[in-house]
N, C-alpha and C. Protein backbone atom coordinates (compact mmCIF):
# COMPACT_ATOMS: atom_id res chain seq x y z
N UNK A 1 9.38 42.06 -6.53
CA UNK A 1 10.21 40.86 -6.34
C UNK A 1 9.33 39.62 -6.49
N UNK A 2 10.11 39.09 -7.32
CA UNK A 2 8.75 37.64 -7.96
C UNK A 2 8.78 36.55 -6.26
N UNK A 3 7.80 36.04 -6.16
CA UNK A 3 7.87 34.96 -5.10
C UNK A 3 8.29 33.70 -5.80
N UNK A 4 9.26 33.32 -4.61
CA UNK A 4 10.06 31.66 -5.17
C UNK A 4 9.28 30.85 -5.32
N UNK A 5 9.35 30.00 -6.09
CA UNK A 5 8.14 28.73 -6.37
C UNK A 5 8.39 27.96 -5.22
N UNK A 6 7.32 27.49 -4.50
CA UNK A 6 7.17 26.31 -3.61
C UNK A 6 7.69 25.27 -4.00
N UNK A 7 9.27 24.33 -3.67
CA UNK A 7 9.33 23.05 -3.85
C UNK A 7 8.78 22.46 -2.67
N UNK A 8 8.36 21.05 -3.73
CA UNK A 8 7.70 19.92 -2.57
C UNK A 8 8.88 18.53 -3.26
N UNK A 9 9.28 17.96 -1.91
CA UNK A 9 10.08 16.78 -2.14
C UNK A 9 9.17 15.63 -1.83
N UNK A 10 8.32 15.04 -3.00
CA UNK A 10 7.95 14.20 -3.06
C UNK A 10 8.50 12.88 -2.74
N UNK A 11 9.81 12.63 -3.16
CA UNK A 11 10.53 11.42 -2.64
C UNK A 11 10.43 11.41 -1.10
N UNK A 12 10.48 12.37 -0.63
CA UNK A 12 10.88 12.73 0.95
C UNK A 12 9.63 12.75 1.63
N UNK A 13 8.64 12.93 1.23
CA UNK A 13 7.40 12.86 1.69
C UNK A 13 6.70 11.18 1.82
N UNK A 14 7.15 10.55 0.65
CA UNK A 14 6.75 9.39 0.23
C UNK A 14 7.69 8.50 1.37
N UNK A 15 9.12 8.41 1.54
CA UNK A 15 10.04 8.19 2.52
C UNK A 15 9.51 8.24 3.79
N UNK A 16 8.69 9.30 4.41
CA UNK A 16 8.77 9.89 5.90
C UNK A 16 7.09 9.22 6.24
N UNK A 17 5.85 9.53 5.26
CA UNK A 17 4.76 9.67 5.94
C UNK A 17 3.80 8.55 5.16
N UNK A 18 4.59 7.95 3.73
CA UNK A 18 3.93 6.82 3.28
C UNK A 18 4.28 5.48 3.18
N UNK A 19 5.65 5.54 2.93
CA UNK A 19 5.62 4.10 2.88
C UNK A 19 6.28 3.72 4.07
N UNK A 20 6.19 4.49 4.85
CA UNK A 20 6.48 3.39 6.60
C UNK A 20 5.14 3.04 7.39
N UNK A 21 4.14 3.81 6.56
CA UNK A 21 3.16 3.72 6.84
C UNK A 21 2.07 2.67 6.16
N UNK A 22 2.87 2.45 5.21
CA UNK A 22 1.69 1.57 4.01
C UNK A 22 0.82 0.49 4.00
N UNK A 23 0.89 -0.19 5.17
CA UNK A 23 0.33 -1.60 5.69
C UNK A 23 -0.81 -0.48 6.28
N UNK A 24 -0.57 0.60 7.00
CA UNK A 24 -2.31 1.16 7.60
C UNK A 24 -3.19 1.63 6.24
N UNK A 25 -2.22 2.43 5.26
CA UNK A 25 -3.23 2.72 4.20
C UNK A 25 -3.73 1.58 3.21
N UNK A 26 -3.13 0.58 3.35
CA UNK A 26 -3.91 -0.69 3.15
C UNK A 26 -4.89 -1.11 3.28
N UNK A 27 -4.76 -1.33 4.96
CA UNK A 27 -5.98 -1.73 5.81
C UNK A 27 -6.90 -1.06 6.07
N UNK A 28 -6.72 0.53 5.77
CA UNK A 28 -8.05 1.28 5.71
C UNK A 28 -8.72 0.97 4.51
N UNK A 29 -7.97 1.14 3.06
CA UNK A 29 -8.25 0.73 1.82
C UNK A 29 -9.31 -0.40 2.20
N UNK A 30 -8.80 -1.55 2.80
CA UNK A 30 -10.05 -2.64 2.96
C UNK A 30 -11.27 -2.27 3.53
N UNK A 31 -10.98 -1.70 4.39
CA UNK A 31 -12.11 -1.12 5.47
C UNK A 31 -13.10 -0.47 4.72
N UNK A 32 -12.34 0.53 3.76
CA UNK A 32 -13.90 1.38 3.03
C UNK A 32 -14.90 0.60 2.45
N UNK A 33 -13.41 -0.60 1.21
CA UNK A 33 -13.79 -1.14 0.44
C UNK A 33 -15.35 -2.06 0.74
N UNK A 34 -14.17 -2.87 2.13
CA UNK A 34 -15.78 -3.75 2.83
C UNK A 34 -17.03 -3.59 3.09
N UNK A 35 -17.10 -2.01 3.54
CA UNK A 35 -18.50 -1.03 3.82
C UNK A 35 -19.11 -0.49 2.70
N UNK A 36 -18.16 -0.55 1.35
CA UNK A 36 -19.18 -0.41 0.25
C UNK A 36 -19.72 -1.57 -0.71
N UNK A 37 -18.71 -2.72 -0.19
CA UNK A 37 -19.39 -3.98 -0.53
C UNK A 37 -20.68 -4.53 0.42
N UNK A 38 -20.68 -4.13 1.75
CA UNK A 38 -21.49 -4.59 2.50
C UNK A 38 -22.98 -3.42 2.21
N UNK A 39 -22.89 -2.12 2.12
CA UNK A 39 -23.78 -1.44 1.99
C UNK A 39 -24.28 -0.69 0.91
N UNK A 40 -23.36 -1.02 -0.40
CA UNK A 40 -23.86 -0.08 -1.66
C UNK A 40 -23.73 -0.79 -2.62
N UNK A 41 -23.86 -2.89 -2.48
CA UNK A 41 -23.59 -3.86 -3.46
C UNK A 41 -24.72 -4.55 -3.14
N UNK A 42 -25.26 -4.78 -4.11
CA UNK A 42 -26.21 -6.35 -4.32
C UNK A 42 -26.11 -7.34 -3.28
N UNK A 43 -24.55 -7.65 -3.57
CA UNK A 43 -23.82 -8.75 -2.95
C UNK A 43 -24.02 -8.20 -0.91
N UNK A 44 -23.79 -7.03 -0.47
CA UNK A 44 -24.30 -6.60 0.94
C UNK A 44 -25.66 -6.91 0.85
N UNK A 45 -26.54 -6.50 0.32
CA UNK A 45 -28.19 -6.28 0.28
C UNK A 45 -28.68 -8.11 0.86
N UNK A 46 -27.42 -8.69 -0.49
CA UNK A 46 -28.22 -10.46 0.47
C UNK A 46 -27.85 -10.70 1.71
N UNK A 47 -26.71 -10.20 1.92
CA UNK A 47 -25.31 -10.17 3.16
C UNK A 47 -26.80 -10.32 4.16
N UNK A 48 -27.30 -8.86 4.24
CA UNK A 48 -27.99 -8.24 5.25
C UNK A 48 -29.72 -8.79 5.57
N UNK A 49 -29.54 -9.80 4.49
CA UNK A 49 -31.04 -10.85 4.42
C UNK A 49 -31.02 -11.86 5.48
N UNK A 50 -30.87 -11.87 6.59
CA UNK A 50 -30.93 -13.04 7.40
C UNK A 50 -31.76 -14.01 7.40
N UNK A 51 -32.89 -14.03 6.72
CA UNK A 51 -33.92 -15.43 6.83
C UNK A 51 -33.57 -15.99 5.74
N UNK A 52 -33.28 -14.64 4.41
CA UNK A 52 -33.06 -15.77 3.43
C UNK A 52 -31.61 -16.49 3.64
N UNK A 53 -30.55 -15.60 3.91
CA UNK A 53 -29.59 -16.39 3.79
C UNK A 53 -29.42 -17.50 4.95
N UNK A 54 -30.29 -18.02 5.87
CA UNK A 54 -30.47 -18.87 7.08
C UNK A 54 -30.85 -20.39 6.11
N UNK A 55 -31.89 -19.41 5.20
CA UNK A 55 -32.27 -20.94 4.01
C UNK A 55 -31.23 -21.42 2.65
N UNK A 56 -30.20 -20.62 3.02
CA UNK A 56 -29.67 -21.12 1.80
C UNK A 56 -28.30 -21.64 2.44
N UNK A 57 -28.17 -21.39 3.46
CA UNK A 57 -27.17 -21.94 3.93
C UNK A 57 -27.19 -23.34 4.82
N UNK A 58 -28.52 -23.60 5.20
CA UNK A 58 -28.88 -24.71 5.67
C UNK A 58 -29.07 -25.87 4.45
N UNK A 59 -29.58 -25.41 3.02
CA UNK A 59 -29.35 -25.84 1.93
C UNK A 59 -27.89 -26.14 1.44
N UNK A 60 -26.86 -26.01 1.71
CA UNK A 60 -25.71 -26.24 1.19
C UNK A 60 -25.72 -27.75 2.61
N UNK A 61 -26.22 -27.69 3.56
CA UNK A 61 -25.60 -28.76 4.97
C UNK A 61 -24.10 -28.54 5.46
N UNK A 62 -23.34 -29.49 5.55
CA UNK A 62 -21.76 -28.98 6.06
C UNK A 62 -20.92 -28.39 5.49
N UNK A 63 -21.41 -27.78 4.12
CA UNK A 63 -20.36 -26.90 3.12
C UNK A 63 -20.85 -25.58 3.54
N UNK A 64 -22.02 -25.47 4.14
CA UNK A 64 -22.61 -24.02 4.71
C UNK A 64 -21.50 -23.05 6.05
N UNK A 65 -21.07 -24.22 7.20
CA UNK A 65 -20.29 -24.36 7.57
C UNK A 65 -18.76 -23.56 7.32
N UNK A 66 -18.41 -24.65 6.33
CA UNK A 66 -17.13 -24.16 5.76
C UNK A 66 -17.45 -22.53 4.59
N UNK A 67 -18.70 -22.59 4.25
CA UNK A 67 -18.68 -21.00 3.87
C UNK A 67 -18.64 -19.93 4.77
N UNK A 68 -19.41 -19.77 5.76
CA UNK A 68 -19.02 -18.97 6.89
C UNK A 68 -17.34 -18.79 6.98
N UNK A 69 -16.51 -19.83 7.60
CA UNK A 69 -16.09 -19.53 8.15
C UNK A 69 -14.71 -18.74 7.38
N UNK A 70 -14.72 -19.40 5.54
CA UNK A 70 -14.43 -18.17 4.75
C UNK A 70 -15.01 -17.24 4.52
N UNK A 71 -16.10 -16.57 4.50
CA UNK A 71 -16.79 -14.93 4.51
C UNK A 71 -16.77 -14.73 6.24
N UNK A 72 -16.14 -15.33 7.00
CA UNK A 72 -15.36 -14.67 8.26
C UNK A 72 -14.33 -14.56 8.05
N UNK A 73 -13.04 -15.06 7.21
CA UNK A 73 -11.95 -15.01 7.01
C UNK A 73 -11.67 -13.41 6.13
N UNK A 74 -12.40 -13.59 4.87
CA UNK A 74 -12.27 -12.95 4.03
C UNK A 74 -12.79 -11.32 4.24
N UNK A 75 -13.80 -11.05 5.60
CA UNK A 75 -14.33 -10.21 6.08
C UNK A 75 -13.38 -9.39 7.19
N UNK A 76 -12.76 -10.23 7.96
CA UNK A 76 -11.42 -10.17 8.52
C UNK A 76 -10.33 -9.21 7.91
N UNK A 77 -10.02 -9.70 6.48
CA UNK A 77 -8.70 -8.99 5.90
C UNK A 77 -9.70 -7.78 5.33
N UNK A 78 -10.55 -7.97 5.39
CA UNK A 78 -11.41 -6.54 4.51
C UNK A 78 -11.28 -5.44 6.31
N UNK A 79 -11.31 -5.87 7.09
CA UNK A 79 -11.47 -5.04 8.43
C UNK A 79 -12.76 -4.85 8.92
N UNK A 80 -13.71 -6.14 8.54
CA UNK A 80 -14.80 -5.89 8.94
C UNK A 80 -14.82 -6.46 10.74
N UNK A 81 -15.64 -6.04 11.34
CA UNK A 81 -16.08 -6.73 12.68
C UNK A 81 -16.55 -8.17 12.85
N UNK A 82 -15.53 -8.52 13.86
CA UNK A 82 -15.84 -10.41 13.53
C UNK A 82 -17.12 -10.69 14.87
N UNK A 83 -17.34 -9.54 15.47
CA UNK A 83 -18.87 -9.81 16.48
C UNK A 83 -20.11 -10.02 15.63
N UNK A 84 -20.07 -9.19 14.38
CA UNK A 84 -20.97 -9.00 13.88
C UNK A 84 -21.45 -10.20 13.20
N UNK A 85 -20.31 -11.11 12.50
CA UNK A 85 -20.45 -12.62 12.36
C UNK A 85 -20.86 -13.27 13.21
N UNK A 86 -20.59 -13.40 14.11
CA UNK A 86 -20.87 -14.24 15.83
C UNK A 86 -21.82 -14.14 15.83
N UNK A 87 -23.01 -12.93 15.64
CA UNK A 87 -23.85 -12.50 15.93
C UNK A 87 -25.05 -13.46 14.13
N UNK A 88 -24.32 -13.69 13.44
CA UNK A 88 -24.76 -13.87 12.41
C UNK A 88 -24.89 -15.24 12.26
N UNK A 89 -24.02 -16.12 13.03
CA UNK A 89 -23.38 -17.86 12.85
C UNK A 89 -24.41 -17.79 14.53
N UNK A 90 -24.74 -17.70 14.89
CA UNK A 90 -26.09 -17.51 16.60
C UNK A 90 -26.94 -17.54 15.55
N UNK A 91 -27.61 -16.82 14.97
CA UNK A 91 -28.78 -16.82 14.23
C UNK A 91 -29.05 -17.78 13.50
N UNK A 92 -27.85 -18.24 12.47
CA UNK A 92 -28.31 -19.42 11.45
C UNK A 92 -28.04 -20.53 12.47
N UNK A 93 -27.37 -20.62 13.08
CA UNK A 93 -27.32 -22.13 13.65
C UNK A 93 -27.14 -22.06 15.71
N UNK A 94 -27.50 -21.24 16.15
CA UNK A 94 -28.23 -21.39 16.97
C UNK A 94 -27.00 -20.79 18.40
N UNK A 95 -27.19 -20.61 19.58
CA UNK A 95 -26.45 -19.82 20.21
C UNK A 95 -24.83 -20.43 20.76
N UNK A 96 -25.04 -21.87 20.99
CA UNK A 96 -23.77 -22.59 21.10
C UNK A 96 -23.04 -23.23 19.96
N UNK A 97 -23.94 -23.74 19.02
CA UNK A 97 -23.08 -24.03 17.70
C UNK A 97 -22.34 -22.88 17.64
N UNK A 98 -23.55 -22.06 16.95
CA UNK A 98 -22.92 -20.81 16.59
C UNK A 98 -21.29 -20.27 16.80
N UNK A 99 -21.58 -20.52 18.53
CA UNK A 99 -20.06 -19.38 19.24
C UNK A 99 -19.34 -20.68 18.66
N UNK A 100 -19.28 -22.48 18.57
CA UNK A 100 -18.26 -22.89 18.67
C UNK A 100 -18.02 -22.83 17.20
N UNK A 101 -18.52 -22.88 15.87
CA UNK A 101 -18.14 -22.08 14.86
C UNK A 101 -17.88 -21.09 14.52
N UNK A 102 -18.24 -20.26 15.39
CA UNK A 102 -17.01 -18.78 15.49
C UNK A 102 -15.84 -18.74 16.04
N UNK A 103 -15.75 -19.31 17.08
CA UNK A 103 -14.18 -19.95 17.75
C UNK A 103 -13.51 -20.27 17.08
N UNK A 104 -13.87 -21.02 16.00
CA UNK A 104 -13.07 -21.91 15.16
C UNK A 104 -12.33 -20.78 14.19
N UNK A 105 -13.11 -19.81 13.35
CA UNK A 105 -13.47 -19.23 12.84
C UNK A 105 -12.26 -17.82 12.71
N UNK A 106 -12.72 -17.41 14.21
CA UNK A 106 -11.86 -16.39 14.84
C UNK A 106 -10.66 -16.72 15.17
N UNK A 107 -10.30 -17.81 15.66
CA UNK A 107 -8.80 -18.07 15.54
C UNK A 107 -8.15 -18.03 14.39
N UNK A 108 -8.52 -18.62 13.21
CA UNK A 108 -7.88 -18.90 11.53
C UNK A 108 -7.72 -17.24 11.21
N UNK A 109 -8.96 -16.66 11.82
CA UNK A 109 -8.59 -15.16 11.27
C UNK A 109 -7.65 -14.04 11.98
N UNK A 110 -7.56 -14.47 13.11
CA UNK A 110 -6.70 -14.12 14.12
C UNK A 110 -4.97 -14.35 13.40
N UNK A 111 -5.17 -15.67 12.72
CA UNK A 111 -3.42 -16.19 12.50
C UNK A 111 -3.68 -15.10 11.33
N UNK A 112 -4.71 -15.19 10.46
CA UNK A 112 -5.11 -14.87 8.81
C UNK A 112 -4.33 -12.85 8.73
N UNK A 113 -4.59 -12.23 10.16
CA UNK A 113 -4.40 -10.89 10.12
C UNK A 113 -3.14 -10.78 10.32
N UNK A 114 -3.18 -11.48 11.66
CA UNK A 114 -1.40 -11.36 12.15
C UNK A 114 -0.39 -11.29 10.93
N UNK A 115 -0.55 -12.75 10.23
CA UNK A 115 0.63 -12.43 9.02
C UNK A 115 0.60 -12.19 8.15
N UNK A 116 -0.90 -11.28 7.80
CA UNK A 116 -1.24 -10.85 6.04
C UNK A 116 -0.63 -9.26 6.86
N UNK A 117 -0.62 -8.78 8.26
CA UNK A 117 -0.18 -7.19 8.37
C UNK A 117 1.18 -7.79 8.46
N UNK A 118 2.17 -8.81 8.70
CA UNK A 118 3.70 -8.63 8.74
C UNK A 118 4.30 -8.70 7.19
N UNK A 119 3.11 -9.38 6.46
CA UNK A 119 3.87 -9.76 5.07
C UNK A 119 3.37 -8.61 3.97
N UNK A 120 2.82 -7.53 4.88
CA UNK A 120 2.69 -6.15 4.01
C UNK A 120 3.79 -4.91 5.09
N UNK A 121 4.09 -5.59 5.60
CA UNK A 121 5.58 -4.56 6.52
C UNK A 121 5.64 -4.31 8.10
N UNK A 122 5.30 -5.74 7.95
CA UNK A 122 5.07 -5.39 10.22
C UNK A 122 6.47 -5.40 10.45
N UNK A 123 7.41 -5.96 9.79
CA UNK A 123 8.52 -6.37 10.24
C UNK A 123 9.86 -5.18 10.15
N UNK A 124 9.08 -4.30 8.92
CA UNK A 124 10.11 -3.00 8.86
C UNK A 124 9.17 -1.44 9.25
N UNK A 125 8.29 -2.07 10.25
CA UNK A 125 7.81 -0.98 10.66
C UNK A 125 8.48 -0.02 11.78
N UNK A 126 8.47 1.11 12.45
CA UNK A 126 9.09 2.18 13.37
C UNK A 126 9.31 1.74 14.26
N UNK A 127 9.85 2.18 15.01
CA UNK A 127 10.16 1.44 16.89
C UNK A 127 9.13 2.34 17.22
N UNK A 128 8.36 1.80 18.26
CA UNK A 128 7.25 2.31 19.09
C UNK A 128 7.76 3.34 20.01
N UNK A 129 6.89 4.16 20.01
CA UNK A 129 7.79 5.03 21.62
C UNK A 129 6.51 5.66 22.12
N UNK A 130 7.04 5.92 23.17
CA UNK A 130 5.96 6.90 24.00
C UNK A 130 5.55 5.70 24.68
N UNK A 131 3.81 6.24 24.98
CA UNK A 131 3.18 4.84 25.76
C UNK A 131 2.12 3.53 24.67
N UNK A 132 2.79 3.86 23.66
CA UNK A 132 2.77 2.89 22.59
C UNK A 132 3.82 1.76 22.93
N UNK A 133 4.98 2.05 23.35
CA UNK A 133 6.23 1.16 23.40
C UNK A 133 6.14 0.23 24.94
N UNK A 134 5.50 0.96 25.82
CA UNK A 134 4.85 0.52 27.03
C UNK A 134 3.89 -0.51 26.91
N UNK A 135 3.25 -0.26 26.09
CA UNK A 135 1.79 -1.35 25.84
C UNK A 135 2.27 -2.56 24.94
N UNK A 136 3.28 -2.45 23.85
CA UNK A 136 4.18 -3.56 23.24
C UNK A 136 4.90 -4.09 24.43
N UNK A 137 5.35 -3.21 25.29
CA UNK A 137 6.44 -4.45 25.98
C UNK A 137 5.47 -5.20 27.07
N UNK A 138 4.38 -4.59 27.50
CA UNK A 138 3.49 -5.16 28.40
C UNK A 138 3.32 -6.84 27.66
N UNK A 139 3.07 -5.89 26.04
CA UNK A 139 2.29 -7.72 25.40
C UNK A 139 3.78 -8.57 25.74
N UNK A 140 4.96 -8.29 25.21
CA UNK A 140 5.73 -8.89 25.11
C UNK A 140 6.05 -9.91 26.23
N UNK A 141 6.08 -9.05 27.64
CA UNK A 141 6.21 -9.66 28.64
C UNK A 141 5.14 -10.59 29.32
N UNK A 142 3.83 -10.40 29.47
CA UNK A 142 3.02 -11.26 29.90
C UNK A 142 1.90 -11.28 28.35
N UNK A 143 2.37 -12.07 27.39
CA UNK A 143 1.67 -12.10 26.17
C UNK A 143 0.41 -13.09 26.47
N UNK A 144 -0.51 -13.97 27.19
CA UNK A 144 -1.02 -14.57 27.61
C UNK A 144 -2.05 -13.83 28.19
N UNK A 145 -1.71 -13.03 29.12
CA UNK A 145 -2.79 -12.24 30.09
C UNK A 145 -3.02 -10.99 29.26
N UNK A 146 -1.87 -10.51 28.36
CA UNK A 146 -2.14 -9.19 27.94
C UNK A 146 -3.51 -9.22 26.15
N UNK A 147 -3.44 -10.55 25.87
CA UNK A 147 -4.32 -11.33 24.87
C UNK A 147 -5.58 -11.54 25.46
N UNK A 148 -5.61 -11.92 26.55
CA UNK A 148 -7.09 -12.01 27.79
C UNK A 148 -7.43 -10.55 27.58
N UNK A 149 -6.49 -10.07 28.07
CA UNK A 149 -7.45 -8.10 28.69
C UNK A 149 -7.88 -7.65 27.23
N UNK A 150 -6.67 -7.94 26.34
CA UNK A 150 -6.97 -7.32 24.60
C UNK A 150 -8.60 -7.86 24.49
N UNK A 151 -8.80 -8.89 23.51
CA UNK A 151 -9.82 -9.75 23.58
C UNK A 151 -10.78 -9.48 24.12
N UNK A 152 -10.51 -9.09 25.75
CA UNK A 152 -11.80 -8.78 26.63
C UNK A 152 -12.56 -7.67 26.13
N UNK A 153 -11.94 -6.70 25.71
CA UNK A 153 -12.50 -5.32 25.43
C UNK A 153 -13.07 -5.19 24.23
N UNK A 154 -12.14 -5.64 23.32
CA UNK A 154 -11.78 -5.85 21.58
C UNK A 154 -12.82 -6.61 21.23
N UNK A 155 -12.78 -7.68 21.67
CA UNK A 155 -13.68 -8.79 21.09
C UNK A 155 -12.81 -9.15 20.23
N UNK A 156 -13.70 -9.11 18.76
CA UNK A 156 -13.22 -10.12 17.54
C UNK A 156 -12.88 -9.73 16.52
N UNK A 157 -12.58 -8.31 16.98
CA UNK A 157 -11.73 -6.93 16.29
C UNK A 157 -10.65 -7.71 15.59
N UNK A 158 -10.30 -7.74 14.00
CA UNK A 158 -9.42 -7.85 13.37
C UNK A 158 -8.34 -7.02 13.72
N UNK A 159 -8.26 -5.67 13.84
CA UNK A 159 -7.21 -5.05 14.26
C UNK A 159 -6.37 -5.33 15.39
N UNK A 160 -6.95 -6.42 16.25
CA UNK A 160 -5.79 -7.08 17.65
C UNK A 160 -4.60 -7.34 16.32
N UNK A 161 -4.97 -8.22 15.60
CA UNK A 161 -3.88 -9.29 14.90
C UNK A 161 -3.36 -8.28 14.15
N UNK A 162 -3.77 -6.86 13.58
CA UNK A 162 -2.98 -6.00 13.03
C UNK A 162 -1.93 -5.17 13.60
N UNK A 163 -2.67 -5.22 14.71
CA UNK A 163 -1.69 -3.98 15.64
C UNK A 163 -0.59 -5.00 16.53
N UNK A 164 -0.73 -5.97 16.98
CA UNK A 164 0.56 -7.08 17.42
C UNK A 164 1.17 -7.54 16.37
N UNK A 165 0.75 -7.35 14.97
CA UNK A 165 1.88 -7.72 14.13
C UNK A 165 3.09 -6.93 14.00
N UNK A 166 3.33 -5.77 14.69
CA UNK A 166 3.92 -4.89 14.45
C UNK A 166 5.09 -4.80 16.07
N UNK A 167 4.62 -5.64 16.62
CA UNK A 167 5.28 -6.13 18.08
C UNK A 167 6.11 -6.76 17.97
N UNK A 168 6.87 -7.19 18.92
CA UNK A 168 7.99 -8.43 18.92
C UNK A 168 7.26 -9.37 19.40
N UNK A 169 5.76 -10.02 19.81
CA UNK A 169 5.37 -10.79 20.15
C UNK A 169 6.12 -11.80 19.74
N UNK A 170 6.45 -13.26 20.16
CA UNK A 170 6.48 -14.28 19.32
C UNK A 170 5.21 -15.00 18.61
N UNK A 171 5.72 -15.82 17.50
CA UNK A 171 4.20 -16.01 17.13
C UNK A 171 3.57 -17.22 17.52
N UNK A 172 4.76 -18.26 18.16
CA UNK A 172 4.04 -18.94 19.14
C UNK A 172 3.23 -18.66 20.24
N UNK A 173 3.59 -17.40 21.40
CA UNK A 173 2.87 -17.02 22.28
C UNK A 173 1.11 -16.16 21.65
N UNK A 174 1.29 -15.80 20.15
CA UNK A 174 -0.03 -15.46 19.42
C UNK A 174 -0.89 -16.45 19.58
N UNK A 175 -0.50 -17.21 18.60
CA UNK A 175 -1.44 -18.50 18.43
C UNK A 175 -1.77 -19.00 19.27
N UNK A 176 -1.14 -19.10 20.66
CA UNK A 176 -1.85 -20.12 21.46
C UNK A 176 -2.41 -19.19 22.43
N UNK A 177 -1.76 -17.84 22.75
CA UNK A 177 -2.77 -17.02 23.22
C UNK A 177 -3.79 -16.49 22.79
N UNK A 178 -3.75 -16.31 21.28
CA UNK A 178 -5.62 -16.46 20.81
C UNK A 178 -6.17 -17.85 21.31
N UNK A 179 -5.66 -18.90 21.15
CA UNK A 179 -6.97 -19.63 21.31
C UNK A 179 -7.65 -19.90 22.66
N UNK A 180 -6.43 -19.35 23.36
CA UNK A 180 -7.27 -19.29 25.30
C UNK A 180 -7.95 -17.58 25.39
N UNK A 181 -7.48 -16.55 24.37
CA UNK A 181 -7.86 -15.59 24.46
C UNK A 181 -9.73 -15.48 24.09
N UNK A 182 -9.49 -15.76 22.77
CA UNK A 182 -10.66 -16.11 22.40
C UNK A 182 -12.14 -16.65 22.72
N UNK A 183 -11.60 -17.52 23.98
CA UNK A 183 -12.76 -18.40 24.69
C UNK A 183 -13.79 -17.06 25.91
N UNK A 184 -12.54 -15.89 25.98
CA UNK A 184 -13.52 -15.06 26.90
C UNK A 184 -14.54 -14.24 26.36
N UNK A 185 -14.54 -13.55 25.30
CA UNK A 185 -15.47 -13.03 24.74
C UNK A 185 -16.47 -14.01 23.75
N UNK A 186 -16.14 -14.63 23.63
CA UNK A 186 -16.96 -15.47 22.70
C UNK A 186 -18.02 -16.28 23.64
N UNK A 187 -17.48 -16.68 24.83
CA UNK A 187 -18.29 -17.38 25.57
C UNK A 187 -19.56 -16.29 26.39
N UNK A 188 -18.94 -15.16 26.55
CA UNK A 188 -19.93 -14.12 27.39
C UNK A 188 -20.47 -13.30 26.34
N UNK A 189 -20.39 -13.41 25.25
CA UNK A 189 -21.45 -13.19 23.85
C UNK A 189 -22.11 -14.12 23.53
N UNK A 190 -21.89 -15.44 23.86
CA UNK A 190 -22.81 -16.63 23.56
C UNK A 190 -23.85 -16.90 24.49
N UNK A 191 -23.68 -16.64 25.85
CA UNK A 191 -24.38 -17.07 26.89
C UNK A 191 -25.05 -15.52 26.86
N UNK A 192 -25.11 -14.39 26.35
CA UNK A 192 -25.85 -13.04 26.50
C UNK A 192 -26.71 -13.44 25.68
N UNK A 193 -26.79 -14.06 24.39
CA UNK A 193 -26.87 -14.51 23.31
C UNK A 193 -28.16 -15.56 24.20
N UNK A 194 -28.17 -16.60 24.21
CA UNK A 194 -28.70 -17.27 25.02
C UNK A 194 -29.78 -17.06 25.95
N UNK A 195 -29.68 -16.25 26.98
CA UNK A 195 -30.50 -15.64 27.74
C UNK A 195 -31.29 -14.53 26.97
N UNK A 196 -30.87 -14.14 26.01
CA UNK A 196 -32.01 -13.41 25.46
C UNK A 196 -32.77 -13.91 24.59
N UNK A 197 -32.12 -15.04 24.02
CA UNK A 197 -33.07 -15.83 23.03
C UNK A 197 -34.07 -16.92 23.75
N UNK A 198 -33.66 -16.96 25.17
CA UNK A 198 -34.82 -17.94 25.91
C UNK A 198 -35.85 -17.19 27.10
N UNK A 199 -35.45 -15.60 26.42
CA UNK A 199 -36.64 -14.72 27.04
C UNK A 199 -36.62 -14.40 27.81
N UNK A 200 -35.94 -14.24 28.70
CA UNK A 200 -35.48 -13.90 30.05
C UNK A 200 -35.67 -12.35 30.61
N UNK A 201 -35.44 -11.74 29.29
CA UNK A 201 -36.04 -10.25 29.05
C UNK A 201 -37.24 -9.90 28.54
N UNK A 202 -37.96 -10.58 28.39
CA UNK A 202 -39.44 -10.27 28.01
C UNK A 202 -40.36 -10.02 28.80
């Protein structure tokens, strides 16, 4: 007796497990992409030059500035880590500039994630359930404090603004809860930042 050929319903597969899903295989897409631009490109190799790029960016004066805080933007939608900038804008320009040009920085990218994940399908994404749907209505309901605790842990994780795009947050309570959110980790990375650069551990 011959064996029946295996059908596969590709439409139905594509329906159920990809395209409700397609904003994450996106954002991983960036994620690799960023780690092989940052570690297997030319363009990473200078990335990862800190003295030189300290001199070439002090060479540009206030356009140096505004480059950061697009290769923080643009590092952002790739899914890179926005500490690791912080950590990078401390070095070239020193431990309080630094955080308050990352502040700046991290908010634009904060709005920059939120609506680059709704305008790739936050808005026709699944209803949450389980204790996924618990942690959305938490944000929903105290969106202010629940942006503090996020933030606190997260830091400057692009994925906050990916994963609340997919919430009913409003996007007024976003924006202005990043920018009070924002001030807690940035400030207790700046002042760690600080005390170790004035030796305190030596």
């Amino acid at each position: 007796m011959a064996a029946k050929p295996i059908s596969i319903d590709l439409q139905a597969i594509w329906r159920k497990y990809i395209w409700p899903y397609r904003s994450f295989y996106l954002l991983g897409g960036f994620l690799i992409l960023g780690l092989i631009i940052l570690f297997g490109t030319p363009l990473g190799l200078y990335l990862r030059d800190i003295e030189q790029l300290r001199q070439d960016i002090q060479a540009f004066g206030p356009w140096g500035a505004v480059i950061y805080v697009a290769v923080f933007l643009l590092a952002s939608l790739l899914g890179l880590p926005g500490s690791a900038f912080m950590l990078l804008a401390m070095l070239l320009y020193g431990s309080w500039e630094g955080a308050a040009l990352t502040y700046f920085a991290a908010w634009l990218s904060a709005m920059a994630t939120f609506y680059w994940a709704k305008l790739l399908g936050g808005k026709n994404a699944p209803e949450a359930k389980g204790w996924l749907k618990k942690y959305v209505e938490k944000v929903e309901q105290r969106p202010y404090w629940s942006l503090i605790v996020i933030r606190t842990f997260m830091q400057l994780s692009p994925f906050v603004g990916y994963s609340l795009a997919f919430s009913q947050m409003k996007p007024k309570d976003y924006i202005l809860g990043n920018a009070l959110a924002l001030l807690v980790p940035i400030s207790y990375m700046a002042l760690a930042y600080a005390i170790f650069e004035a030796g305190y551990f030596s």
